[in-house]
N, C-alpha and C. Protein backbone atom coordinates (compact mmCIF):
# COMPACT_ATOMS: atom_id res chain seq x y z
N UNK A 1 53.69 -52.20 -37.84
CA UNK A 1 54.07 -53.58 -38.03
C UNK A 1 52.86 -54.33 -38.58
N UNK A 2 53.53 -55.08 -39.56
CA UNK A 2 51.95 -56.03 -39.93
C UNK A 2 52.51 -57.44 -39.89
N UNK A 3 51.02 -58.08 -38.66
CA UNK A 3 50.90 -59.43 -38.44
C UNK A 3 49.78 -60.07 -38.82
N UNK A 4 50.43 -61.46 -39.59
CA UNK A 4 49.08 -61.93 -39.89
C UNK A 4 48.76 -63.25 -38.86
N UNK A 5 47.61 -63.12 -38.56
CA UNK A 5 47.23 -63.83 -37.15
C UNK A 5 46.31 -65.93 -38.20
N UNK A 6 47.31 -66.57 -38.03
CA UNK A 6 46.34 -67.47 -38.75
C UNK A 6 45.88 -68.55 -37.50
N UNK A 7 44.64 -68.17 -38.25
CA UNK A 7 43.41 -68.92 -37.00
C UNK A 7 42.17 -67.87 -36.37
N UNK A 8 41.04 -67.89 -36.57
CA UNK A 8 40.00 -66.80 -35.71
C UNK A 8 39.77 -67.45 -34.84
N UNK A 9 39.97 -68.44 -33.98
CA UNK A 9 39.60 -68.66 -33.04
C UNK A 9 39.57 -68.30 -31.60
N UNK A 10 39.15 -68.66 -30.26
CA UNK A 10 38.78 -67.71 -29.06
C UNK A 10 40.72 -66.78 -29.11
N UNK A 11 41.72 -67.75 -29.13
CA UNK A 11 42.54 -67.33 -28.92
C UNK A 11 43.61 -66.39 -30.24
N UNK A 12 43.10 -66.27 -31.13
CA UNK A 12 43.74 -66.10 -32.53
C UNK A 12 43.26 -64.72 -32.66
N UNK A 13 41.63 -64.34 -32.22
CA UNK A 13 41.05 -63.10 -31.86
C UNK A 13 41.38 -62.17 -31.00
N UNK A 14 41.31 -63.05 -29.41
CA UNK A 14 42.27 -61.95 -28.29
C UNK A 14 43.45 -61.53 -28.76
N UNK A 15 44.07 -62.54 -29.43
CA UNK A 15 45.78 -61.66 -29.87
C UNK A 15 45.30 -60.95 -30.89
N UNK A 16 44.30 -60.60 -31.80
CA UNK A 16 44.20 -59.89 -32.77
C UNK A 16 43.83 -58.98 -32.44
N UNK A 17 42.55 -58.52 -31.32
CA UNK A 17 42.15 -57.49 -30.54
C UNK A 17 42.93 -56.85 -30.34
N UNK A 18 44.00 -57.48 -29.09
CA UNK A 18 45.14 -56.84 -28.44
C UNK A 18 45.83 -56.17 -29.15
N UNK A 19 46.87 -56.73 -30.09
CA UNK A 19 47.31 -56.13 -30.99
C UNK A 19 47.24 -55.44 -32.01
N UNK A 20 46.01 -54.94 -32.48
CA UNK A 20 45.35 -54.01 -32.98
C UNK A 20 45.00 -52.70 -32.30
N UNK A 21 44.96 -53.17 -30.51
CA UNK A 21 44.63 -51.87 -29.81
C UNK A 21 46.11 -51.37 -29.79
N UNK A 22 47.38 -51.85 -29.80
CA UNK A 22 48.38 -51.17 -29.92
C UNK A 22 49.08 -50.34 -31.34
N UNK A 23 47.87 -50.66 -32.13
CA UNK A 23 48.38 -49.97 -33.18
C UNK A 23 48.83 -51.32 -34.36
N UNK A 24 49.37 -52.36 -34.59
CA UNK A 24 49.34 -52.71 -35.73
C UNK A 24 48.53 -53.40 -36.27
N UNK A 25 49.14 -53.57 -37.81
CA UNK A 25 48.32 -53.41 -38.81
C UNK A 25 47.95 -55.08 -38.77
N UNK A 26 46.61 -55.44 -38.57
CA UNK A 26 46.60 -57.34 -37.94
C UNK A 26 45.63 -57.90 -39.47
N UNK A 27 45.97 -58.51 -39.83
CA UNK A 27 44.93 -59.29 -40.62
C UNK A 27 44.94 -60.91 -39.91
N UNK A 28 43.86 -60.76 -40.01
CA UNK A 28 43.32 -62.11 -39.44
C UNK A 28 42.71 -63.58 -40.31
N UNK A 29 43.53 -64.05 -40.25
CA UNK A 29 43.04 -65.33 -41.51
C UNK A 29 41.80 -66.25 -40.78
N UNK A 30 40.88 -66.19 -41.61
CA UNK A 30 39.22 -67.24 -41.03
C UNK A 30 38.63 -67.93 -42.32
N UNK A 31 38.01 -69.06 -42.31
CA UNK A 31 37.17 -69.47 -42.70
C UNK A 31 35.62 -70.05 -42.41
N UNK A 32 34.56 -70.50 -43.27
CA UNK A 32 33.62 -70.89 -43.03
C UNK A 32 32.89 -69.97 -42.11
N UNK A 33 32.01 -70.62 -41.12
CA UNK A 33 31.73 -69.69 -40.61
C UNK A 33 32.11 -68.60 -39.32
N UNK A 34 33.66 -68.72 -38.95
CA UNK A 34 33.75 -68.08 -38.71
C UNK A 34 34.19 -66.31 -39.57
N UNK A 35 34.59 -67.13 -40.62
CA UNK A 35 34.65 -65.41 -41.69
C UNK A 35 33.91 -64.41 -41.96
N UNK A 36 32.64 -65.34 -41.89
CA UNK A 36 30.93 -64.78 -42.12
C UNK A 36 30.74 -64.06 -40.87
N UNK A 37 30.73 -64.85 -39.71
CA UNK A 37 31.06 -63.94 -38.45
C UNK A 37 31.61 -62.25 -38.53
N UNK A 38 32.71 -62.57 -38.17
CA UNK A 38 34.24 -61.51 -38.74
C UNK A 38 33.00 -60.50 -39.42
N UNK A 39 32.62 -61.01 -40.66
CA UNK A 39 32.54 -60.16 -42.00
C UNK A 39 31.45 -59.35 -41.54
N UNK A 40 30.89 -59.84 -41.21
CA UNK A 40 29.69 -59.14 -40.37
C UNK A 40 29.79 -58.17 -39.22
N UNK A 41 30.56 -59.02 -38.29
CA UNK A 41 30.54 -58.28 -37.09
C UNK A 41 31.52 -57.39 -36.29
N UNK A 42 33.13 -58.25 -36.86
CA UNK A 42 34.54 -57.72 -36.19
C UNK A 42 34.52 -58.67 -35.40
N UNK A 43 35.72 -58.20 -34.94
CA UNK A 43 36.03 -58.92 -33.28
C UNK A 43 34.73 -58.72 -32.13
N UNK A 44 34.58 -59.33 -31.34
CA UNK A 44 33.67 -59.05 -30.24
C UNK A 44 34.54 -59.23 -29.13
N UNK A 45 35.05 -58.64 -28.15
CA UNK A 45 35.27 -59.66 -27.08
C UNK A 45 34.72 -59.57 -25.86
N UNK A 46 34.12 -60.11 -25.13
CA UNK A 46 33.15 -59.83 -24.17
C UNK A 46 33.83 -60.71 -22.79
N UNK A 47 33.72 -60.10 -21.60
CA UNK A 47 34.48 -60.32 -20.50
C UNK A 47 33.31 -61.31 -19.58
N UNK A 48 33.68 -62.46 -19.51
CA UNK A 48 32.60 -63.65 -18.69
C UNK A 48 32.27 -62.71 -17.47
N UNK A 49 32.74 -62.16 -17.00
CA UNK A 49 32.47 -62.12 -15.36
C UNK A 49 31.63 -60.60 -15.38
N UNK A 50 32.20 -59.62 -16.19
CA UNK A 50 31.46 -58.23 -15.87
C UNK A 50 30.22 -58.51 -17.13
N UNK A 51 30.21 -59.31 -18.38
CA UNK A 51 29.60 -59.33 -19.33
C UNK A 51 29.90 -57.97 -20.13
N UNK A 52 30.90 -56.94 -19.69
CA UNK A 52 30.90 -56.02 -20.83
C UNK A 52 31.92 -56.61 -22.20
């Protein structure tokens, strides 16, 4: 399945994560600097409480 996720933001990412770990195909729409982010790095998502 392909979804396109518009928005990178905290919440536009977790659903893009998520749904990428199940297998579809996610493009993620960003600008400025969060694209540069992205372009660089991917998703990150890091858990407040364990820090992994």
């Amino acid at each position: 399945m392909k979804i396109l996720i518009y928005g990178a933001g905290v919440i536009g990412s977790v659903y893009a994560a998520r749904l990428y770990q199940t297998g579809c195909d996610i493009t993620l729409l960003a600008r400025d600097k969060h694209y540069e982010r992205l372009k660089q790095n991917g998703i990150v998502i890091k858990n407040v409480l364990t820090g992994k």
